[in-house]
C-alpha atoms as a PDB file:
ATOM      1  CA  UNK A   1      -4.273  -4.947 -56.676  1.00  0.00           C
ATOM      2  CA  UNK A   2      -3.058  -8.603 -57.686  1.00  0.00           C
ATOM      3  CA  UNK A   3      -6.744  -9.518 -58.069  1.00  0.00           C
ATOM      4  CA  UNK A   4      -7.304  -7.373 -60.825  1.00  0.00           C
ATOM      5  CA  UNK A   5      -6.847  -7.809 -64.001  1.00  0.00           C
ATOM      6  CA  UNK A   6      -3.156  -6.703 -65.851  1.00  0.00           C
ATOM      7  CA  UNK A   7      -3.107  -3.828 -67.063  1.00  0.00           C
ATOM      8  CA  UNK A   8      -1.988  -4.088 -70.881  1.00  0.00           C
ATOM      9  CA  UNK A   9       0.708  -2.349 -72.717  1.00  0.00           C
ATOM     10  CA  UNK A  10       1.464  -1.355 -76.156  1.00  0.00           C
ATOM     11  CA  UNK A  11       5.204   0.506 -75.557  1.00  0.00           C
ATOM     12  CA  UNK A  12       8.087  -0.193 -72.974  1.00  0.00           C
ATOM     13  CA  UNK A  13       7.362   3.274 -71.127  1.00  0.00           C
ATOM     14  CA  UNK A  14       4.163   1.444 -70.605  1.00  0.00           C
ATOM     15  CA  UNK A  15       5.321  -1.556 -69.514  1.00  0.00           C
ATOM     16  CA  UNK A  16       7.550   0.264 -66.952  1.00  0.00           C
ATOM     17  CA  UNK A  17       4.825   2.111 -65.244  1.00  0.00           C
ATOM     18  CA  UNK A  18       2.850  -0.708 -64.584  1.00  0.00           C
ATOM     19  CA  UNK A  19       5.626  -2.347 -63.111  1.00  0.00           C
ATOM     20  CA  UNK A  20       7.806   0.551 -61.432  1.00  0.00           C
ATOM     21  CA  UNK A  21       4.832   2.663 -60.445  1.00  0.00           C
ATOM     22  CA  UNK A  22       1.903   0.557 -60.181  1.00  0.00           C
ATOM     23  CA  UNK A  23       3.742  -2.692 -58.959  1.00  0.00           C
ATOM     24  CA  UNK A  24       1.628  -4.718 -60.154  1.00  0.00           C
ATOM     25  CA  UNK A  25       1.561  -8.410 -58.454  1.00  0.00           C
ATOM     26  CA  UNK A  26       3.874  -7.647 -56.230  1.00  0.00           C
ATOM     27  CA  UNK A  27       3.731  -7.700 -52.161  1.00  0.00           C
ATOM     28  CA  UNK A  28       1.354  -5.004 -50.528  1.00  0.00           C
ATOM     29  CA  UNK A  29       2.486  -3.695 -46.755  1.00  0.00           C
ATOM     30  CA  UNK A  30       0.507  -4.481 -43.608  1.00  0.00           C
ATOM     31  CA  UNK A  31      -0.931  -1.367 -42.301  1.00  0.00           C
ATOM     32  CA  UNK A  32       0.003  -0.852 -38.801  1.00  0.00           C
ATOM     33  CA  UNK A  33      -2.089  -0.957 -36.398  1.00  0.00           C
ATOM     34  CA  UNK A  34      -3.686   2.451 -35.189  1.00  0.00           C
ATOM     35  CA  UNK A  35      -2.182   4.014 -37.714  1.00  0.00           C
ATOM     36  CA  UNK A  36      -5.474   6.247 -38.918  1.00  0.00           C
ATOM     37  CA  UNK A  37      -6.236   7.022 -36.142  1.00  0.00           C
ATOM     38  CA  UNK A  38      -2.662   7.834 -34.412  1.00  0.00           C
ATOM     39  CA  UNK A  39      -2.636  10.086 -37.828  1.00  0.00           C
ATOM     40  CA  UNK A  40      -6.099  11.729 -36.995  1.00  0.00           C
ATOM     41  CA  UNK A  41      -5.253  12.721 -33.717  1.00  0.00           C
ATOM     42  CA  UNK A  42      -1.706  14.072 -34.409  1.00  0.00           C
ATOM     43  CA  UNK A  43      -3.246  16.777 -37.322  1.00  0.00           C
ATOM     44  CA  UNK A  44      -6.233  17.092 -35.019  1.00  0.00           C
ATOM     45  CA  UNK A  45      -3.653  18.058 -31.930  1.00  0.00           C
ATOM     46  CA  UNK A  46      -1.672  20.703 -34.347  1.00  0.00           C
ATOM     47  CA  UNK A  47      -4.761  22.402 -34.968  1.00  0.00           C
ATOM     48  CA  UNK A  48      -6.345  22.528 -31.415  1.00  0.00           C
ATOM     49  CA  UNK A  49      -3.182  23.462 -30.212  1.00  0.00           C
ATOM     50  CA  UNK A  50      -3.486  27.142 -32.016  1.00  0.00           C
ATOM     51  CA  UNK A  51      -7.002  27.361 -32.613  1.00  0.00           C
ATOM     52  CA  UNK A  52      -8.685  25.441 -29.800  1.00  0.00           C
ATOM     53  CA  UNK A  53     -12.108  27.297 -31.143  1.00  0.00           C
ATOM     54  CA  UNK A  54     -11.318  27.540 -34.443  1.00  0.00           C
ATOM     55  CA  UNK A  55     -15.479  28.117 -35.980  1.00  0.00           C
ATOM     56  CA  UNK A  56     -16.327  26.324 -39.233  1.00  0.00           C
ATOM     57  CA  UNK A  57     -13.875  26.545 -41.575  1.00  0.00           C
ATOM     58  CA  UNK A  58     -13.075  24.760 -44.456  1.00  0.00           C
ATOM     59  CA  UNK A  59      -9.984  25.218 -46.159  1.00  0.00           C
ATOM     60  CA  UNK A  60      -8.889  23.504 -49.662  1.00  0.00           C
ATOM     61  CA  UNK A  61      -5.709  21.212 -49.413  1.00  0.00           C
ATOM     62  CA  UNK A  62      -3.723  23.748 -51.566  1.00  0.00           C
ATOM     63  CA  UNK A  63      -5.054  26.724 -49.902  1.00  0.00           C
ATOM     64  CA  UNK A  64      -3.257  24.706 -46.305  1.00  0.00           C
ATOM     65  CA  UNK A  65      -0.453  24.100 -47.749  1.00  0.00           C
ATOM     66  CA  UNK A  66       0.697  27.352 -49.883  1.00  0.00           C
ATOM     67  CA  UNK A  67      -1.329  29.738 -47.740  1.00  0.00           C
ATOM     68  CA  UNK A  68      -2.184  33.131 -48.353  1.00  0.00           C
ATOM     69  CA  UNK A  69       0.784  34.967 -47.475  1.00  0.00           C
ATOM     70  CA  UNK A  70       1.827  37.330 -44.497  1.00  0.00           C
ATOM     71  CA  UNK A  71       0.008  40.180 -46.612  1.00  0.00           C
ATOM     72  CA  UNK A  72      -3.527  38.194 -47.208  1.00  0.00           C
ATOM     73  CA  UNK A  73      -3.327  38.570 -51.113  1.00  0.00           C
ATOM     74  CA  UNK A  74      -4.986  35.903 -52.542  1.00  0.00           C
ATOM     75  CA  UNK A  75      -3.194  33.426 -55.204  1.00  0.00           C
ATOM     76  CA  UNK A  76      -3.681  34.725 -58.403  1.00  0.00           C
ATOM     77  CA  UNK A  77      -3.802  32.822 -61.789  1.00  0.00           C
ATOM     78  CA  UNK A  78      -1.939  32.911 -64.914  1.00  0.00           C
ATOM     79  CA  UNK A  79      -1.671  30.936 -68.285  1.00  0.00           C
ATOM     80  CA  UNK A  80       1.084  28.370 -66.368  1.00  0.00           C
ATOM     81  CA  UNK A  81      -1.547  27.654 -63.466  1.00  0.00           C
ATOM     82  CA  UNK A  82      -4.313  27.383 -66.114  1.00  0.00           C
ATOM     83  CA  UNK A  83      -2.623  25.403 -68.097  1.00  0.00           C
ATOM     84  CA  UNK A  84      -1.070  23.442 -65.249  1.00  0.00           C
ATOM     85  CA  UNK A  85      -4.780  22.634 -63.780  1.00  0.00           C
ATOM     86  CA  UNK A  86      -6.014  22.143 -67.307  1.00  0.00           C
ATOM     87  CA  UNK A  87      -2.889  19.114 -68.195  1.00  0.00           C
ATOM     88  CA  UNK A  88      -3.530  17.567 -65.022  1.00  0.00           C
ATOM     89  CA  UNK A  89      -7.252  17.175 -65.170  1.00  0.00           C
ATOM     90  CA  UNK A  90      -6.829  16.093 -69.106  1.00  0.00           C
ATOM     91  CA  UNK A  91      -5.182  13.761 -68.001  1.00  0.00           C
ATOM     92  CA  UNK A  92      -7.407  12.069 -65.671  1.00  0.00           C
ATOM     93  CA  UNK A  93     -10.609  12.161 -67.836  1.00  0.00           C
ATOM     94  CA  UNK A  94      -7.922  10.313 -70.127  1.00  0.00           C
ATOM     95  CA  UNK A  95      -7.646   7.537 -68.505  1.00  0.00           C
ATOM     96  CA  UNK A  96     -10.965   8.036 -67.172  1.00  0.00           C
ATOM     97  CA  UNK A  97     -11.995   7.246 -70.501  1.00  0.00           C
ATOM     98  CA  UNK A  98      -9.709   4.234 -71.208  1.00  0.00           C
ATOM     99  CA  UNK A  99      -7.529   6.239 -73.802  1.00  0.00           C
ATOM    100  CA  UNK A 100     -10.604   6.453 -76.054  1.00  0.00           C
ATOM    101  CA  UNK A 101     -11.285   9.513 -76.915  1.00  0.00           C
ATOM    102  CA  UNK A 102     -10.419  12.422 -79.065  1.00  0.00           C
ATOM    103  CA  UNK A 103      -8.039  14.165 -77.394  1.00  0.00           C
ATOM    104  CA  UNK A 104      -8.869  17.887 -79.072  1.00  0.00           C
ATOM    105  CA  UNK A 105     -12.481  17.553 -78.058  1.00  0.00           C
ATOM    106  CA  UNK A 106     -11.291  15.827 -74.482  1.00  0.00           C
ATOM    107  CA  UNK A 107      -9.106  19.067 -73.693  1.00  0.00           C
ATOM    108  CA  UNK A 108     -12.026  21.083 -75.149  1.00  0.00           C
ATOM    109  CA  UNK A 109     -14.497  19.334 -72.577  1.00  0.00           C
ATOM    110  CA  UNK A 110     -11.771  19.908 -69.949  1.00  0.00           C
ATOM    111  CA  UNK A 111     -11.349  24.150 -70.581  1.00  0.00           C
ATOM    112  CA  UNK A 112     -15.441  24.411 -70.954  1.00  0.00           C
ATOM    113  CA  UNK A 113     -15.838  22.657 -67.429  1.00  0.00           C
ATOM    114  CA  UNK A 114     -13.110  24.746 -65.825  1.00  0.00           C
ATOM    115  CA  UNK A 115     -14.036  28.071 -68.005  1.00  0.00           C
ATOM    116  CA  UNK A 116     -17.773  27.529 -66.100  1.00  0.00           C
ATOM    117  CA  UNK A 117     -16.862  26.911 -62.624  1.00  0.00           C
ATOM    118  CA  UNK A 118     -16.484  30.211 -60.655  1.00  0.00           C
ATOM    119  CA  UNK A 119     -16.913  33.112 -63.807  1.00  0.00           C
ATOM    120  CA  UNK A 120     -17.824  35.693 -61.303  1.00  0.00           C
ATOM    121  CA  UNK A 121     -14.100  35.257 -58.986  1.00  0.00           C
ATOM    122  CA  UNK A 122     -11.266  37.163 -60.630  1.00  0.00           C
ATOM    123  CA  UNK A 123      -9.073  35.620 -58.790  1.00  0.00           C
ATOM    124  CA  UNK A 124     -10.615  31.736 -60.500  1.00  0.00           C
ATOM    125  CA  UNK A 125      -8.865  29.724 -63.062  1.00  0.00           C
ATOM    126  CA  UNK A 126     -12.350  30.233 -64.768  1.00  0.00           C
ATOM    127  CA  UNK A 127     -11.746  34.045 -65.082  1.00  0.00           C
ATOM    128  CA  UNK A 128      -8.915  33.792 -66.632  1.00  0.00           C
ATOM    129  CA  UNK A 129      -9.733  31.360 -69.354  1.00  0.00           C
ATOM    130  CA  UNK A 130     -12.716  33.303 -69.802  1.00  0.00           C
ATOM    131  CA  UNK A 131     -10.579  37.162 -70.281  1.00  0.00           C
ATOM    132  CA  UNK A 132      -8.342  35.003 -72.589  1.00  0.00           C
ATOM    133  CA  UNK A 133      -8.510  35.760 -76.336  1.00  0.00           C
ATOM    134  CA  UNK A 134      -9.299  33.154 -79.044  1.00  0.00           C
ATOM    135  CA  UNK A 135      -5.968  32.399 -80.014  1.00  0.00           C
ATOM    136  CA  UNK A 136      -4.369  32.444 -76.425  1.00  0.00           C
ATOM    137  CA  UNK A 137      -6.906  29.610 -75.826  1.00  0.00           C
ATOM    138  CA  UNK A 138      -6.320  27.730 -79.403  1.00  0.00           C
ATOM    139  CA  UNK A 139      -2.767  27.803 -78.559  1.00  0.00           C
ATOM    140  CA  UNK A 140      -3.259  26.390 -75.181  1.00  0.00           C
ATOM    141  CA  UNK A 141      -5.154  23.507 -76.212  1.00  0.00           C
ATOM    142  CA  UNK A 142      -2.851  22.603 -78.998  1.00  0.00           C
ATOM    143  CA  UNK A 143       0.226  22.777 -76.332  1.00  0.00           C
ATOM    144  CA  UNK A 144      -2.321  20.386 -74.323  1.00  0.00           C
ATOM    145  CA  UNK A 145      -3.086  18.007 -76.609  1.00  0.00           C
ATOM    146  CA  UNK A 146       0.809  17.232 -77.413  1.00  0.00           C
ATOM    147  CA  UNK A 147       1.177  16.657 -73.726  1.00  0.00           C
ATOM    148  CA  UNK A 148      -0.938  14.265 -73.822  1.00  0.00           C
ATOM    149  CA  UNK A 149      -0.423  12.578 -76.884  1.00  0.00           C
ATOM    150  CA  UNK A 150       3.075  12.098 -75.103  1.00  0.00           C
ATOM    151  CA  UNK A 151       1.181  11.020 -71.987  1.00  0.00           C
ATOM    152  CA  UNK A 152      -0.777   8.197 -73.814  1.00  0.00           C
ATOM    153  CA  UNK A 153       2.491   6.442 -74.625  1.00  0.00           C
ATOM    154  CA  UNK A 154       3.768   5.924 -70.828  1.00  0.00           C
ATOM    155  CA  UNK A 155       0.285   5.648 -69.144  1.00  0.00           C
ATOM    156  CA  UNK A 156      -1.943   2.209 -70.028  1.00  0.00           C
ATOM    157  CA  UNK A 157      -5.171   1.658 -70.063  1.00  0.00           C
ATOM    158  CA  UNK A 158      -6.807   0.373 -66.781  1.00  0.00           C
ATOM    159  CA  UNK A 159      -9.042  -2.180 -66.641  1.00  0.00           C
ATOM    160  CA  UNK A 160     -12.028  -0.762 -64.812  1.00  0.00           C
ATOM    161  CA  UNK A 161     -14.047  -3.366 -64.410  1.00  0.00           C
ATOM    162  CA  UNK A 162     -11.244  -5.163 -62.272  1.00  0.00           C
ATOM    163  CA  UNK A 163     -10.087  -2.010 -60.398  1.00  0.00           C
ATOM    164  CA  UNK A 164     -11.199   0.622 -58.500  1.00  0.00           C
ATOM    165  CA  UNK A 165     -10.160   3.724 -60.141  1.00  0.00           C
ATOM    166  CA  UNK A 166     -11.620   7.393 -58.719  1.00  0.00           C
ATOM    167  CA  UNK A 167     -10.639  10.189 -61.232  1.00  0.00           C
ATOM    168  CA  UNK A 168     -10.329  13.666 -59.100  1.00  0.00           C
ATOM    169  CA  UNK A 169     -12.225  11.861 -56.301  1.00  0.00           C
ATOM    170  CA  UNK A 170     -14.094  15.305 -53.705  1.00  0.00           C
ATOM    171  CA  UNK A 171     -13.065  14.366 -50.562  1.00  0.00           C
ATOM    172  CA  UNK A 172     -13.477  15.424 -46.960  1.00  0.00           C
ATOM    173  CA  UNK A 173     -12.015  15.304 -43.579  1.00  0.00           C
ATOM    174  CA  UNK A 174     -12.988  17.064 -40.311  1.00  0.00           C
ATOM    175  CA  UNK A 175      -9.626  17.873 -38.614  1.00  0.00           C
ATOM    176  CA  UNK A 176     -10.598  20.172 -35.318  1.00  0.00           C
ATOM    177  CA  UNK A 177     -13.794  20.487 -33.829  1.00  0.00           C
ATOM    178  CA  UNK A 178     -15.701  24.051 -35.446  1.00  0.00           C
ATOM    179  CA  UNK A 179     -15.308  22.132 -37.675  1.00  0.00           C
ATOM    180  CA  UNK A 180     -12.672  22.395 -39.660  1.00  0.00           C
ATOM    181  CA  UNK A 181     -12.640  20.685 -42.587  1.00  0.00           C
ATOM    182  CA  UNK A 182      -9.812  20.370 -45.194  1.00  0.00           C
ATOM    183  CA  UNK A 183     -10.849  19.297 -48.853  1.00  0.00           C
ATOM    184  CA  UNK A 184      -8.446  17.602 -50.896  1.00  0.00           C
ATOM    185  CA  UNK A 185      -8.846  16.048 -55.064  1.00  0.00           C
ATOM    186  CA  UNK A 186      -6.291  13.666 -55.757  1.00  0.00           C
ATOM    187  CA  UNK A 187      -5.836  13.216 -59.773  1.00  0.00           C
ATOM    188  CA  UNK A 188      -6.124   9.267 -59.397  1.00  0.00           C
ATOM    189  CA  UNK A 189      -6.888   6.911 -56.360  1.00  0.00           C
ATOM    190  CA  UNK A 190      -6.451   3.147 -57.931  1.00  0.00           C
ATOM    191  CA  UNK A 191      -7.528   0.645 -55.566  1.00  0.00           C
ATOM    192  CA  UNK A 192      -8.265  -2.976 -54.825  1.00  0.00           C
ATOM    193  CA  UNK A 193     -11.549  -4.420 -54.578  1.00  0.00           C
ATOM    194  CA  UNK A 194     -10.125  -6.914 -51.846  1.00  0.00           C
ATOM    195  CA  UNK A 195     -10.538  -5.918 -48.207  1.00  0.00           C
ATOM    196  CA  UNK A 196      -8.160  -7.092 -45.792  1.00  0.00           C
ATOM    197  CA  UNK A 197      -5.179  -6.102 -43.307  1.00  0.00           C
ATOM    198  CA  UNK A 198      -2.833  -4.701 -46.331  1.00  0.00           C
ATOM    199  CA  UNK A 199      -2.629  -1.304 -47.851  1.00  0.00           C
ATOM    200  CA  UNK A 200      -3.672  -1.786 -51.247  1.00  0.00           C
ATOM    201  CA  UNK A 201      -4.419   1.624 -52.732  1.00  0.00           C
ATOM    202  CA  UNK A 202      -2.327   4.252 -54.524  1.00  0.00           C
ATOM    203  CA  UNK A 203      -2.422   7.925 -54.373  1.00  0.00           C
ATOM    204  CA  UNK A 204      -1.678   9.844 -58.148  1.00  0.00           C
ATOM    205  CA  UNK A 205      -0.989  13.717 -58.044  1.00  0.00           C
ATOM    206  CA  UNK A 206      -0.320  14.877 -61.253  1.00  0.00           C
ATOM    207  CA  UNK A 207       2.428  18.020 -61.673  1.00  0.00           C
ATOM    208  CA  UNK A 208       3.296  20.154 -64.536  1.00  0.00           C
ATOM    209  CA  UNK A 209       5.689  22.925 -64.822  1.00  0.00           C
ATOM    210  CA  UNK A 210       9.236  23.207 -63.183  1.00  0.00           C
ATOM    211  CA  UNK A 211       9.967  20.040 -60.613  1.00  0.00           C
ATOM    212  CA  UNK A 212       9.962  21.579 -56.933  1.00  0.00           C
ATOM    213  CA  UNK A 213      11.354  18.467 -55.353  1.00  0.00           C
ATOM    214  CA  UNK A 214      10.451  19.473 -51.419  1.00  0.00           C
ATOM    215  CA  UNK A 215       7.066  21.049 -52.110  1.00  0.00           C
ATOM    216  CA  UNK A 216       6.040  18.224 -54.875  1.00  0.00           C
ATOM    217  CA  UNK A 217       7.149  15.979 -52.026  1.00  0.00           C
ATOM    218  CA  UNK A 218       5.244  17.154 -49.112  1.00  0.00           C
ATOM    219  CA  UNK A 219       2.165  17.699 -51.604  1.00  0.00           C
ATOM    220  CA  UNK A 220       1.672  13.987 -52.440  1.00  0.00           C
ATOM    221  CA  UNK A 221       2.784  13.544 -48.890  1.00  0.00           C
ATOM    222  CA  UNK A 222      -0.513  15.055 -47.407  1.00  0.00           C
ATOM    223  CA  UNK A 223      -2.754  14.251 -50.548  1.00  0.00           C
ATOM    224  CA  UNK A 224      -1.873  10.340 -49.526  1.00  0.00           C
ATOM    225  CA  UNK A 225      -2.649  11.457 -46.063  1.00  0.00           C
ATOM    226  CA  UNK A 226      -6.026  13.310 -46.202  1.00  0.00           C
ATOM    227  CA  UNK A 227      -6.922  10.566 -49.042  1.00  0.00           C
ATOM    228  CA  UNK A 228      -6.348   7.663 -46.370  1.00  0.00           C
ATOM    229  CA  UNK A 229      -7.814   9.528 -43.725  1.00  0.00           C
ATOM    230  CA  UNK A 230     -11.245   9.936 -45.922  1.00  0.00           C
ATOM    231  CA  UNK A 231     -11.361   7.079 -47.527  1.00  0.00           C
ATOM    232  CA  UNK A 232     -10.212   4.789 -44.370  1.00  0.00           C
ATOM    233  CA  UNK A 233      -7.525   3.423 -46.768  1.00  0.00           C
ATOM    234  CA  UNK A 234      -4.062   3.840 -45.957  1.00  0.00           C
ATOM    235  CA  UNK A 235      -2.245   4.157 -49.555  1.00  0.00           C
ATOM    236  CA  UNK A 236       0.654   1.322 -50.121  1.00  0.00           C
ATOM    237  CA  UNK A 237       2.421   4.262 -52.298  1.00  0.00           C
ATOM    238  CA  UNK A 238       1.825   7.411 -53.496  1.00  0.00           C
ATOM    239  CA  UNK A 239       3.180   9.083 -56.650  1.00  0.00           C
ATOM    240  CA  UNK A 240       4.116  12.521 -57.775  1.00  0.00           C
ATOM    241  CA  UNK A 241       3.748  12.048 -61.816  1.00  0.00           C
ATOM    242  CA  UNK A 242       5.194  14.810 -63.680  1.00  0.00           C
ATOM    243  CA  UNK A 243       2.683  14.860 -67.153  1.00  0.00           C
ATOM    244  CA  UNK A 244       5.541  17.088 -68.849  1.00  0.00           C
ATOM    245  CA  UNK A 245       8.755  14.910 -68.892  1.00  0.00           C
ATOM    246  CA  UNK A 246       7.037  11.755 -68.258  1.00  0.00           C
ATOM    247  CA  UNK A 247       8.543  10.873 -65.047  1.00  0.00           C
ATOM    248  CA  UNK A 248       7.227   9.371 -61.468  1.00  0.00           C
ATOM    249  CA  UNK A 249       8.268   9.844 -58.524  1.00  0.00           C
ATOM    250  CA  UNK A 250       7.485   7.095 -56.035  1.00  0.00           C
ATOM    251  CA  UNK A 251       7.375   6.742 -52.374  1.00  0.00           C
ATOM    252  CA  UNK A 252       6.515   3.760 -50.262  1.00  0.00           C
ATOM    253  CA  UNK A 253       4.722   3.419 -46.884  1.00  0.00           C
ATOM    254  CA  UNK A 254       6.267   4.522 -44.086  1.00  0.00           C
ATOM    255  CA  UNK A 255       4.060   5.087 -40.818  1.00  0.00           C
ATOM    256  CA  UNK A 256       6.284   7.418 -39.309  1.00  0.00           C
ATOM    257  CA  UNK A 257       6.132   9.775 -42.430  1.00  0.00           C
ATOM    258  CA  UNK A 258       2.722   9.801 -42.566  1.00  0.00           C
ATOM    259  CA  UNK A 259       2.518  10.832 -38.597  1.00  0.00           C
ATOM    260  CA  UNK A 260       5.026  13.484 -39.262  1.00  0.00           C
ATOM    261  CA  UNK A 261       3.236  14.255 -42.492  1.00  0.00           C
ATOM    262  CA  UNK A 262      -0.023  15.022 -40.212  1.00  0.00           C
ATOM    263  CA  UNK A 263       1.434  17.187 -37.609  1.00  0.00           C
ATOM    264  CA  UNK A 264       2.997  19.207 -40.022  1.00  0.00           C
ATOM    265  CA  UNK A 265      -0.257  19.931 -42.436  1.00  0.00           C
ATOM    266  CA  UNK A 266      -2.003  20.757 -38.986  1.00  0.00           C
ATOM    267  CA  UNK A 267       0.568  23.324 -37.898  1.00  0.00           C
ATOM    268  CA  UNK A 268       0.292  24.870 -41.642  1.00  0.00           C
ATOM    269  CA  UNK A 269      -3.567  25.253 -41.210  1.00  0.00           C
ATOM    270  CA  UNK A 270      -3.543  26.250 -38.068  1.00  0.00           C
ATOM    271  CA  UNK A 271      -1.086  29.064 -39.699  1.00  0.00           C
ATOM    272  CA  UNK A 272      -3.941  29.676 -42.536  1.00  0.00           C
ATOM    273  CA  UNK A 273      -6.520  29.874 -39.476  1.00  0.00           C
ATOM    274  CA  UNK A 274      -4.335  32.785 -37.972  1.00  0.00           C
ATOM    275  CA  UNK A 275      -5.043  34.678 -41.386  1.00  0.00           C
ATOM    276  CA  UNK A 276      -1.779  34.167 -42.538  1.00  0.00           C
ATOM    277  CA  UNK A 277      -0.271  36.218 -39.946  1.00  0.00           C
ATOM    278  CA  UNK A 278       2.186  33.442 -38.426  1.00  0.00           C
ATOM    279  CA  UNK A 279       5.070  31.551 -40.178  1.00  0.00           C
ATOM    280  CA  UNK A 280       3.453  29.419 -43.020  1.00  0.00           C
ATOM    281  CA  UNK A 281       6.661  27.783 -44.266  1.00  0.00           C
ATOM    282  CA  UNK A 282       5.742  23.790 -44.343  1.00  0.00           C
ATOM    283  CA  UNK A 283       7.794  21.405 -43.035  1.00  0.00           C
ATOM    284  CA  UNK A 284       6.512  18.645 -44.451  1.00  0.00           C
ATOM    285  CA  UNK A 285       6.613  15.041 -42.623  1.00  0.00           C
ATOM    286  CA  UNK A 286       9.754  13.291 -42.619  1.00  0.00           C
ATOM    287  CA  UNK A 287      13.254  13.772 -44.263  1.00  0.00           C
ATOM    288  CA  UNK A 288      13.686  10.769 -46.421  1.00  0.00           C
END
């Protein structure tokens, strides 16, 4: 990212993200070579392995990882998942936007998008931000909104017009033939418009609520990984940023991780492809 242009900063929290998190200027890693598609065929091999005719499937990166349980109940939704998906998505239109918008009608926007999504599921987000009274919802977005004020003062505004920036990017990867897909929308993917034999993109997943330090950790884990795998852009570092407390948490590339990263995510779908019925506890990639 050192040919884009500095990001600039108005508090020290600022200032410390874009050079703890976002590193700007500094050296980006050689990616090693083969190590897509060694990745590839190591969560491709944990699939076939179980499910060597798995049928078309395609399975939502948090639907792999947290699964639906030995008794096939699907996850069910409550204000602190609402307002967890609401914060995190907030926050990406934020900066999105630059920072320039009204941050009542931005959270506003946010809750009408996600309020129209899937109305019919009762098990949706939408469902229950639709069954919620007015002042459950008034309540909510006033919580959001001093989040995010919050937010404003360690994240700065990012030049977009001298970096690649994809807010909740949709993207795709085939992981066993069927085919099995897995889906995956990272909060933020901030790249480099230079192409060459570094890793020069970064991987943002945004949490909320109570830290889960393994489970936050294998989440960014295979976000980073399905994201490079899509995108044919292996991430330099990936960050877990929690919107409530203001802190990051920041991991480096490592290609065995990522390897162990993808055989693990393939043994936890081929788990979800069994219905649930096998041992879906993740072991995520690596033990750093």
């Amino acid at each position: 990212m050192s040919t884009a242009r500095q990001p600039s900063t108005a508090t020290p929290a600022q200032t410390r993200v874009r050079e703890e998190v976002l590193a700007w200027g500094g050296p980006r890693p050689q990616v090693p070579p083969g190590l897509l598609a060694a990745a590839r065929q190591e969560l491709r091999a944990a699939v076939v392995e179980q499910h060597p005719e798995a049928g078309p499937r395609s399975l939502h990166l948090a639907t792999a990882l947290r699964g639906r349980g030995a008794d096939g109940a699907p996850f069910d939704h409550d204000r602190a998942t609402v307002r967890g998906i609401l914060l995190a998505r907030a926050f990406a239109r934020d900066v999105e936007r630059g920072h320039g918008d009204d941050l009542p009608a931005l959270v506003a926007a946010v809750a009408d998008e996600l309020a129209g999504e899937r109305p019919g599921d009762p098990a949706s987000a939408s469902a229950w931000l639709n069954a919620a009274d007015h002042s459950a919802l008034a309540d909510l977005r006033r919580e959001l909104v001093d989040v995010l004020v919050d937010v404003r003062e360690l994240w700065p505004p990012l030049d977009r017009d001298h970096l690649d920036v994809a807010v909740r990017p949709s993207l795709r990867v085939e992981v066993a033939p069927g085919p099995v897909v897995v889906t995956v929308r990272p909060d933020l993917v901030l790249d480099s418009p230079r192409r060459d034999e570094r890793a020069r993109s970064l991987v943002v997943v945004a949490r909320t609520g109570m830290p889960r330090p393994r489970e936050d950790r294998d989440r960014v884990r295979a976000t980073a990984l399905v994201t490079a795998l899509a995108t044919d852009r292996v991430p330099f570092r990936w960050v877990t940023l929690h919107l409530t407390d203001g802190r990051a948490e920041v991991e480096d590339l490592e290609a065995q991780v990522l390897l162990d990263t993808a055989r693990a995510l393939g043994q936890r779908i081929a788990a979800v492809l069994g219905e649930g019925r096998q041992d879906t506890t993740w072991r995520g990639g690596g033990q750093r």
